[in-house]
Each structure stands twice: as C-alpha cells, then as structure tokens.
Protein backbone atom coordinates (compact mmCIF):
# COMPACT_ATOMS: atom_id res chain seq x y z
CA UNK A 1 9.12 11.00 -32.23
CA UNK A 2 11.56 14.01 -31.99
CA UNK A 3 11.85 14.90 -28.38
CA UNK A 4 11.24 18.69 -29.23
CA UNK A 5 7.36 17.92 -30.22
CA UNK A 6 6.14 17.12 -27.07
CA UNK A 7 8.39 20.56 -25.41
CA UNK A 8 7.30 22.33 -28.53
CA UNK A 9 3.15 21.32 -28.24
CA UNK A 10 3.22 21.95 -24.33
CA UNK A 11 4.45 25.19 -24.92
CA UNK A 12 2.12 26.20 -27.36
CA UNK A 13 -0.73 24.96 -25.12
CA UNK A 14 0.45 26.96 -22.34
CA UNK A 15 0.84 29.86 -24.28
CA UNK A 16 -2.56 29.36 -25.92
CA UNK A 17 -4.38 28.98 -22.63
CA UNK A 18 -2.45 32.04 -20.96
CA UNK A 19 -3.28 34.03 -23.69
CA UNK A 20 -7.11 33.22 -23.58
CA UNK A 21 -7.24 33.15 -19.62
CA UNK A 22 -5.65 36.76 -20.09
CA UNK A 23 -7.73 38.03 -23.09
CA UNK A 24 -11.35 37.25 -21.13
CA UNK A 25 -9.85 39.45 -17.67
CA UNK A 26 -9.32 42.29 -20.51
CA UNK A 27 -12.48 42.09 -21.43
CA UNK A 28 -14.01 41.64 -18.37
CA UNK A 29 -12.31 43.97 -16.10
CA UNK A 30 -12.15 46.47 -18.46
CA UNK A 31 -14.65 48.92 -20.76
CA UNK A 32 -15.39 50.85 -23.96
CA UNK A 33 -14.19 54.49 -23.77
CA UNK A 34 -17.94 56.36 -24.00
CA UNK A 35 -16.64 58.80 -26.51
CA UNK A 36 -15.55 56.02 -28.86
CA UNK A 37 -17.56 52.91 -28.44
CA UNK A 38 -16.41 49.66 -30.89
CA UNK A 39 -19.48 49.93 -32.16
CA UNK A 40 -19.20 53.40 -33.65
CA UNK A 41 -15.79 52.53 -34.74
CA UNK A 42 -17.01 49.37 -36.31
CA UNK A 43 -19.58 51.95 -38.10
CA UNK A 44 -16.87 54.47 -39.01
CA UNK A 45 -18.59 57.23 -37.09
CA UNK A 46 -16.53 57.17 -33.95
CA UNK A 47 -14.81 60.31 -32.99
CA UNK A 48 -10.74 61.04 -34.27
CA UNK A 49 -8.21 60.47 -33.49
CA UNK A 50 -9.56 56.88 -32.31
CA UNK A 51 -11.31 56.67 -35.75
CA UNK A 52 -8.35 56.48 -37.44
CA UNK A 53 -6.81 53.14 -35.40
CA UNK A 54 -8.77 51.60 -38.86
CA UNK A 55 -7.00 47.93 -38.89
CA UNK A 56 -9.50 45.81 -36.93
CA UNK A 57 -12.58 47.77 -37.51
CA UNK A 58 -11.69 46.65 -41.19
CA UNK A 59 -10.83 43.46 -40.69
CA UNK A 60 -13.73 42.76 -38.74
CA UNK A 61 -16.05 44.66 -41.29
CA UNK A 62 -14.62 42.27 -43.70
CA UNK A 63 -14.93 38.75 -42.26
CA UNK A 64 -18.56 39.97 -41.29
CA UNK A 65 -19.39 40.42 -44.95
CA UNK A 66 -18.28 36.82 -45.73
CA UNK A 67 -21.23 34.87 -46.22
CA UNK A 68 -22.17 31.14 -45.10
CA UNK A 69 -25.56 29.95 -46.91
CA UNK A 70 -26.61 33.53 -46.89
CA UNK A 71 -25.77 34.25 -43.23
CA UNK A 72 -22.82 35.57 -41.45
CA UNK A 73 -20.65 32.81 -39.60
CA UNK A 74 -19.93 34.71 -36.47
CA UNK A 75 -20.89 38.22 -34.50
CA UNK A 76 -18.64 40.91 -34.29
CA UNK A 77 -18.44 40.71 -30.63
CA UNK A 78 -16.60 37.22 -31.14
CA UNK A 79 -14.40 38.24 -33.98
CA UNK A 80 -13.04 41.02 -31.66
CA UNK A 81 -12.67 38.92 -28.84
CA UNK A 82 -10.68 36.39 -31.11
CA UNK A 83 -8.21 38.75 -32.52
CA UNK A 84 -7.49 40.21 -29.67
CA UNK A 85 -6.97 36.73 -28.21
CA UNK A 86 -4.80 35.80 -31.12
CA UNK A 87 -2.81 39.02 -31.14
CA UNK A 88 -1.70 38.14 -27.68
CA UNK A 89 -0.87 34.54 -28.75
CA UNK A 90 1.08 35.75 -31.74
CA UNK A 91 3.24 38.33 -29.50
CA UNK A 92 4.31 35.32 -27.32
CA UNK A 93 5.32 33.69 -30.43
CA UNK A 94 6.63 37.00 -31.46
CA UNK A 95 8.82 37.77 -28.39
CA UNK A 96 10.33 34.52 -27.83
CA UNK A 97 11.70 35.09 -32.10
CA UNK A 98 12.87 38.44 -30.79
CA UNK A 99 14.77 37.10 -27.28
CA UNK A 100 16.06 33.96 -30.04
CA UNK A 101 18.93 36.93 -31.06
CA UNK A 102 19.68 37.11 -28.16
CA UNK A 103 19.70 34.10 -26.14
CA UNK A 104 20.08 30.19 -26.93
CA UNK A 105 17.25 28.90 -28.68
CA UNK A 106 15.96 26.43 -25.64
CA UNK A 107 16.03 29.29 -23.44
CA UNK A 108 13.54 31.75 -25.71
CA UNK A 109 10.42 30.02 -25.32
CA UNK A 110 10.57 29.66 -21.50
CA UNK A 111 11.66 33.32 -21.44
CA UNK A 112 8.82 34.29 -23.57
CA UNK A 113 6.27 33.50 -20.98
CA UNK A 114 7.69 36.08 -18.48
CA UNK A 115 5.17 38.23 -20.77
CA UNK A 116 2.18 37.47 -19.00
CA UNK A 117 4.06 39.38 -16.01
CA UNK A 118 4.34 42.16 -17.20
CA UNK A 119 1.38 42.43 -19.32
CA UNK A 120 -1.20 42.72 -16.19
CA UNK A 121 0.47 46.00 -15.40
CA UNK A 122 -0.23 47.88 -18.41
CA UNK A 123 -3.60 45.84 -19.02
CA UNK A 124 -5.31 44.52 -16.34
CA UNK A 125 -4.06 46.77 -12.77
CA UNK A 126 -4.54 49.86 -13.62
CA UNK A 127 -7.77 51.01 -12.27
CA UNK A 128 -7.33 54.91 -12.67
CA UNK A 129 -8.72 54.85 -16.19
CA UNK A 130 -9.31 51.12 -17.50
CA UNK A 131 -10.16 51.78 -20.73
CA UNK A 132 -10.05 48.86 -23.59
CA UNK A 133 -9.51 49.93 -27.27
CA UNK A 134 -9.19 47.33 -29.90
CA UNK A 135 -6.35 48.77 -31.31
CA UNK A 136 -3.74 48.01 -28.26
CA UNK A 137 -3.01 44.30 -27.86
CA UNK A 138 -2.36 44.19 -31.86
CA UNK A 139 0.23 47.19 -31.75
CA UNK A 140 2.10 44.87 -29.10
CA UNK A 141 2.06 42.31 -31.68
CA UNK A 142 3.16 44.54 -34.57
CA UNK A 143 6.09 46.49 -32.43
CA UNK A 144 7.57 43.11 -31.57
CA UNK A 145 7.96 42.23 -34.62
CA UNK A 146 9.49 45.32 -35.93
CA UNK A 147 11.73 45.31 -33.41
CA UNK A 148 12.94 41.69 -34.57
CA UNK A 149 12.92 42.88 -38.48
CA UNK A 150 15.11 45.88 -37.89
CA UNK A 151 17.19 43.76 -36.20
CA UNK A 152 17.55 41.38 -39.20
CA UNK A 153 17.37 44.87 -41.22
CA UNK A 154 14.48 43.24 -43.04
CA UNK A 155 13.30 45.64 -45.28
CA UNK A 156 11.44 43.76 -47.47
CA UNK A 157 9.03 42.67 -44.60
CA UNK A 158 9.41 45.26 -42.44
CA UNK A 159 7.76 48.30 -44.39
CA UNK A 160 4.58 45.97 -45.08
CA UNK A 161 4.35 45.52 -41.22
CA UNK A 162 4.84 49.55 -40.83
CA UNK A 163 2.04 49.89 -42.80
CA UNK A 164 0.06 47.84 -41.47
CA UNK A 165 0.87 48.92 -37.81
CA UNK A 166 0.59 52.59 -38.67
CA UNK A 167 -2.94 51.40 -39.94
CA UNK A 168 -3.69 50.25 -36.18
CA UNK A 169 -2.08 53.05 -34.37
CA UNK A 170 0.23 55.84 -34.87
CA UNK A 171 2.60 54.52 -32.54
CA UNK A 172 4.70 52.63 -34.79
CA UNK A 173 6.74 55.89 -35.73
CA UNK A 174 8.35 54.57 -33.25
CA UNK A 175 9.67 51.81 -34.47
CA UNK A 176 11.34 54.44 -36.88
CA UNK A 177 12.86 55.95 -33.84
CA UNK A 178 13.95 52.80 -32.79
CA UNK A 179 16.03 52.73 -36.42
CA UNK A 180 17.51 55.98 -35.60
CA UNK A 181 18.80 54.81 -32.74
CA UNK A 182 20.80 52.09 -33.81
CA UNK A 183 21.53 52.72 -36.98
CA UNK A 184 23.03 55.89 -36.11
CA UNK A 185 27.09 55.57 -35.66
CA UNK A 186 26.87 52.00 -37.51
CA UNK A 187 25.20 52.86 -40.96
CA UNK A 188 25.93 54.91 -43.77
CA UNK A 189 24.37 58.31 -43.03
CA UNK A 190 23.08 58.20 -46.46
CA UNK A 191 21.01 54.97 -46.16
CA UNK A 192 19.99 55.96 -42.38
CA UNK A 193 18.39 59.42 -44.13
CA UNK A 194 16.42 57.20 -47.10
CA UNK A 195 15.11 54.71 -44.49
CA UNK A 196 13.87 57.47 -42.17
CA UNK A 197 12.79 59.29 -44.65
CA UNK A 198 10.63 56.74 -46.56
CA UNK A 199 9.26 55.70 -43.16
CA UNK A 200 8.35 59.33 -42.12
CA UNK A 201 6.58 59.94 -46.02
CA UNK A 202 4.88 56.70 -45.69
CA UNK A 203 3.71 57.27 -41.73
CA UNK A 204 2.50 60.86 -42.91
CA UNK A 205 0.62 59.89 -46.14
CA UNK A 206 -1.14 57.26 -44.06
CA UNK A 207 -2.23 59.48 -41.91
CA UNK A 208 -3.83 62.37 -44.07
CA UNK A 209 -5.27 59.54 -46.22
CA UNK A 210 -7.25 58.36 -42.90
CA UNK A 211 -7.76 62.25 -41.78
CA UNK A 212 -9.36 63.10 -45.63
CA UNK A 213 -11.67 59.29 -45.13
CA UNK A 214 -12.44 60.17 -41.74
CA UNK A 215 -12.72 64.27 -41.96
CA UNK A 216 -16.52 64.76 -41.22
CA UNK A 217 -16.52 62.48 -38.27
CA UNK A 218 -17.05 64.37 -34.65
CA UNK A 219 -13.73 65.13 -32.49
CA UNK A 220 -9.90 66.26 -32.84
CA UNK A 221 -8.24 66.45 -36.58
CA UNK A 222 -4.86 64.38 -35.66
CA UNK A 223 -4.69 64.14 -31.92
CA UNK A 224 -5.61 65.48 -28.94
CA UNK A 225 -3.47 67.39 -26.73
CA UNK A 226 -3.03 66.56 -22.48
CA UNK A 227 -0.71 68.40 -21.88
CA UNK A 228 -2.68 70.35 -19.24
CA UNK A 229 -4.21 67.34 -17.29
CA UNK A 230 -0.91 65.30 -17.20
CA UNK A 231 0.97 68.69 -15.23
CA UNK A 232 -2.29 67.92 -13.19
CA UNK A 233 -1.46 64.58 -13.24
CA UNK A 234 2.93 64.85 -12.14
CA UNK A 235 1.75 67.69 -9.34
CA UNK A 236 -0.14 64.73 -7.68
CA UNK A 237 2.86 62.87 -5.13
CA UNK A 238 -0.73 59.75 -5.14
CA UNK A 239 -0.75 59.10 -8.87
CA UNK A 240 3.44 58.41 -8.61
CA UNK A 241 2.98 55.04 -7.36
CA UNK A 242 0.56 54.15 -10.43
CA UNK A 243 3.09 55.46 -12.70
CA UNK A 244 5.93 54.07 -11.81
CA UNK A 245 4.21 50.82 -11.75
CA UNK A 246 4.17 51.14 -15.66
CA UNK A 247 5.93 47.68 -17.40
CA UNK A 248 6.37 46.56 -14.13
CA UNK A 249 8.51 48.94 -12.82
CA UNK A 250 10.82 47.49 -15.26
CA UNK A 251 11.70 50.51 -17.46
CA UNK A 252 13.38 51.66 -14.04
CA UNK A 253 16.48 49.04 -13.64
CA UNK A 254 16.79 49.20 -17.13
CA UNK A 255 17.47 52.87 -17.78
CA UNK A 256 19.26 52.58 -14.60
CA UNK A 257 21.39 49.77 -15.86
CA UNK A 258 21.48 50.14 -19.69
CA UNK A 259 25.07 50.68 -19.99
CA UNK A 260 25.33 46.60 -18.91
CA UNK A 261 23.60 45.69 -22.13
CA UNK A 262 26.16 43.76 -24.22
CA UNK A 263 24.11 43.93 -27.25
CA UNK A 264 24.14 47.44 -29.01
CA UNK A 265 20.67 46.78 -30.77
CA UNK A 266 18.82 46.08 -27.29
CA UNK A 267 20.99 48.60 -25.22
CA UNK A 268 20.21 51.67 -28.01
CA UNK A 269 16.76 50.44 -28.47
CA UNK A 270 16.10 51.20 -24.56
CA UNK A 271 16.71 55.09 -25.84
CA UNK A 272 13.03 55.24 -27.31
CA UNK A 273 11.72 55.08 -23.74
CA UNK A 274 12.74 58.84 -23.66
CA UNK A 275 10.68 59.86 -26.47
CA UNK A 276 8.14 57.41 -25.90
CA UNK A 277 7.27 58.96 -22.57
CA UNK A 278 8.05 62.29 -23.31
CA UNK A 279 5.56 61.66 -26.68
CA UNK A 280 1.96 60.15 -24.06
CA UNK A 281 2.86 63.22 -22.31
CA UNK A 282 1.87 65.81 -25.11
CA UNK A 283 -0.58 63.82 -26.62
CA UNK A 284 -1.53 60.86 -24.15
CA UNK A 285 -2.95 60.57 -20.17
CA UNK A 286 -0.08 59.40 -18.46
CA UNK A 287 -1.90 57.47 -16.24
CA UNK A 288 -3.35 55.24 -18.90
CA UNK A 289 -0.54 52.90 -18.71
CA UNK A 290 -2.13 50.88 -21.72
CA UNK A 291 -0.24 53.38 -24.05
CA UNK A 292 3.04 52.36 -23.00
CA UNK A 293 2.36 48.78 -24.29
CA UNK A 294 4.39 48.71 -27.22
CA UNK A 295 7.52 49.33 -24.90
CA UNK A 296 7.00 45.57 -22.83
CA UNK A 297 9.31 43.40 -25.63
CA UNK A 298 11.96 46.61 -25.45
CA UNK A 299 11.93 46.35 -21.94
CA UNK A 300 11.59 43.26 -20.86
CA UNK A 301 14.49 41.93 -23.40
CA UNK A 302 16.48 44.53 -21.85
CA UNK A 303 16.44 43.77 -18.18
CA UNK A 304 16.61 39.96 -19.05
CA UNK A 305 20.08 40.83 -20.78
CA UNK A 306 20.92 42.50 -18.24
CA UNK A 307 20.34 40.00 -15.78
CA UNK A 308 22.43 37.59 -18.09
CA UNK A 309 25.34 40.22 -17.83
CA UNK A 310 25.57 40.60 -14.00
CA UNK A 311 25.00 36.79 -13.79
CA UNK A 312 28.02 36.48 -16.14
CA UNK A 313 30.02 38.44 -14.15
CA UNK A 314 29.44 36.80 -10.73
CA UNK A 315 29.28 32.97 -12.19
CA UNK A 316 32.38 33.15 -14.48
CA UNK A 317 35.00 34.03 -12.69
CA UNK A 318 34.11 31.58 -9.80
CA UNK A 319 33.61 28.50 -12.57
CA UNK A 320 37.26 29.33 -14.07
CA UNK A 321 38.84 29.52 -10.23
CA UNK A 322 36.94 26.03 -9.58
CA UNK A 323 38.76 24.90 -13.03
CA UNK A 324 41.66 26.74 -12.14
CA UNK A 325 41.68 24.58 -9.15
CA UNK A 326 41.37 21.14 -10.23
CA UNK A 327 43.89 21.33 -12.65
C-alpha cells in the first residue's frame, strides 16, 4: 500500500469529523434571523435582500422534489444541515488546494486545518448578534476557490463558480476586486478591462434577474443601508474588542506586515480587506463578524506566508554559518 493512503484517509477523517463537530455548534449556538426565517426563504417569501441569497433554497427545493416510492427521502431541516456540513468540508479541501501554490504539497493539508481556528471567531464567538443564514458557510467555500482559479487564471471554471457564488451572495464581486488587484501592473490593460467588465455585466444581470423574480416580496429592493447604526456602532470604545476579534485578529499582523509577502498574488490579494470592510460598513452591521467570512482563506494564507518569510530570514542565515563552519 502507498504510504500516502493511510496520511491521506486520516486526514480526511479528521477533517470530516471537525467539520461536523463544527457544523452542529453552528447550529446549535446560533439562530434564524426573525425577519428572514429558512423557512420563508425555502418558500420564496422571505424579505430582500436575504431573498435573493437563492442557491441553497434551490437546491434544497430541488432534492425535496425528488421522489423515493412516492415519498421524499429526507426533510429539509437535514438537507440544510448537510450542506452546510459539506460546504465546510469542501473549504478544508478547498484551502489546503489554495495554500498547495504556495507551500510544499506535504505541508498544505496540515496547514489546512488551522481553519477550524479561525472559523469560531467569525461563526461561533460572536454573541452580539449570532445570527445563522444558510447562505454563509457556502460563500467560504465558493471564495476559496476563486481565489485558487484566479490564481491559475482559470477562466473557463472560474466564471461558472462566479455565477454560482453570486447566486448565494453578492459578495463574490469581490472576488472581481481581488482580479483588479493583481492583475493590475502585470496584465494587459486591455484584457484586465474585458475580465472586469464581463464580471461586473454578469454580477449585475444576476442581480436584477433575482430583484424582477423576487420584486413583490416584503423588504429593501437591493440592500439595506447601516450606515447609521455602525457610526453607533465605532462611537462605542466596548464593541472595539468584538471587532477587532474579527478572523482572529488576524487581518491585523497581516495588513501590518503585508509588505513581507513574497508572493505578489497573496500580498495584493490582502488589498480587498480595504474594500471589504469599508463595503459591511455601508451596507452590513459591523458587528456581525459572520460577513467577513469570505476574507478567512485571504487572511489566513497571508499571515502563514508571512510567518514562512520571517522564519526564512532568522533560520537561513544561521543554517549557511553552521555550513559555513564545517567546511
């Protein structure tokens, strides 16, 4: 037997079980936002914007139409529980493809797992608003893997996934900000402004095709502004210690430290955290740190690179004087 299958099945186990262990705490420690319950959005009656997040309520409406001997083969309430469970699962699987640019291949799997500490941050510890949508563990999924095909500069993948993410949240435009980022000073302005373009026409028809489907239902046309409650929100010197919890406190050392990022993909990427933020405050509550989720793989690949730099630079030079030495 190859010697990678038993690494290789341990690993999946472990990620398997961490993902389920961490699924059932979501579930449990969290609850529905009254204004939007799943089962209204399940109905297609729930309030916009969160009406429009369309991807699981149709995907669930779908496997609950499939019929076994004239009866359906599982509840909703399981099917939900499932792909969110999966979604996490996949974005392990997900991240450790994305850190395998990066890093040696036997190192990407044991790095992956460093999710599940950051994850209870965003998803499990904050308290101030715990709110559970079904739309959030996915969009992890499908930013992770954006970020690896615009790496790759994947096209031919990576539009199906932006439609499909843009399907379960609006927050994949910025994956198309991520593109801007790095393309910009590398690419040829010309393909940069068809890329950005097709991905803004394709982001915006999406959305008006979901506002004209979804146009009688009660609440906001595209978003809702919070402006207001978030200057509520900064004035407050308490809610700083919730905030800056957000990704573990991560996003800090990184912004802090970006210029140390050897790779220009990752180190450029770490730019969207400006917009990002500056986007949750116009049309999100800061202090839900669930909708900074999609920035954990950005993050996190970040400060691990980062670590791998400064390590570089005290290890080396110490390993070539020991060699240095013996000669």
């Amino acid at each position: 037997m190859n010697r990678r299958v038993p690494s290789l099945i341990s690993y999946l186990l472990l990620a398997g079980l961490a993902s389920y262990y961490f699924t059932s705490l979501w579930f449990e420690l969290n609850y529905e936002f009254r204004g939007a319950p799943w089962e209204a959005i399940l109905k297609g009656t729930a309030a916009t914007p969160f009406q429009y997040r369309v991807l699981v309520p149709w995907l669930v409406n779908g496997l609950m139409a499939l019929r076994v001997a004239g009866r359906g083969f599982v509840s909703a309430q399981a099917l939900l529980f499932w792909i969110q469970c999966g979604s996490v699962f996949l974005l392990v699987l997900a991240f450790q493809s994305c850190l395998g640019l990066f890093f040696e291949k036997r190192l990407a799997p044991l790095f992956s797992l460093l999710l599940f500490l950051v994850l209870p941050f965003n998803y499990l510890l904050d308290r101030f608003l715990a709110l559970r949508y079904p739309t959030d563990l996915p969009a992890v999924l499908f930013f992770t893997v954006g970020l690896v095909l615009l790496y790759r500069r994947n096209w031919l993948l990576f539009y199906p996934l932006f439609i499909i993410a843009t399907l379960n949240r609006e927050t994949s435009c910025f994956l198309s900000v991520v593109y801007l980022f790095t393309a910009l000073g590398r690419e040829n302005r010309r393909a940069i402004i068809i890329h950005l373009g097709a991905q803004i026409l394709l982001w915006t028809a999406i959305k008006y095709c979901l506002y004209m489907l979804y146009r009688a239902n009660p609440g906001s046309e595209f978003f809702q502004g919070h402006i207001q409650q978030n200057l509520g929100f900064l004035m407050n010197p308490a809610a700083y210690p919730l905030f800056f919890s957000n990704l573990g406190y991560l996003w800090v050392p990184v912004l802090m430290c970006r210029r140390l990022i050897p790779d220009h993909f990752a180190r450029r990427s770490v730019l969207v955290i400006y917009p990002y933020f500056l986007g949750m405050f116009v049309i999100g509550n800061m202090y839900e740190l669930r909708i900074y989720g999609e920035l954990i793989p950005v993050v996190l690949t970040a400060l691990l690179l980062i670590v791998k730099e400064l390590l570089g630079k005290e290890i080396t030079p110490r390993e070539r004087g020991g060699e240095a030495g013996s000669r």
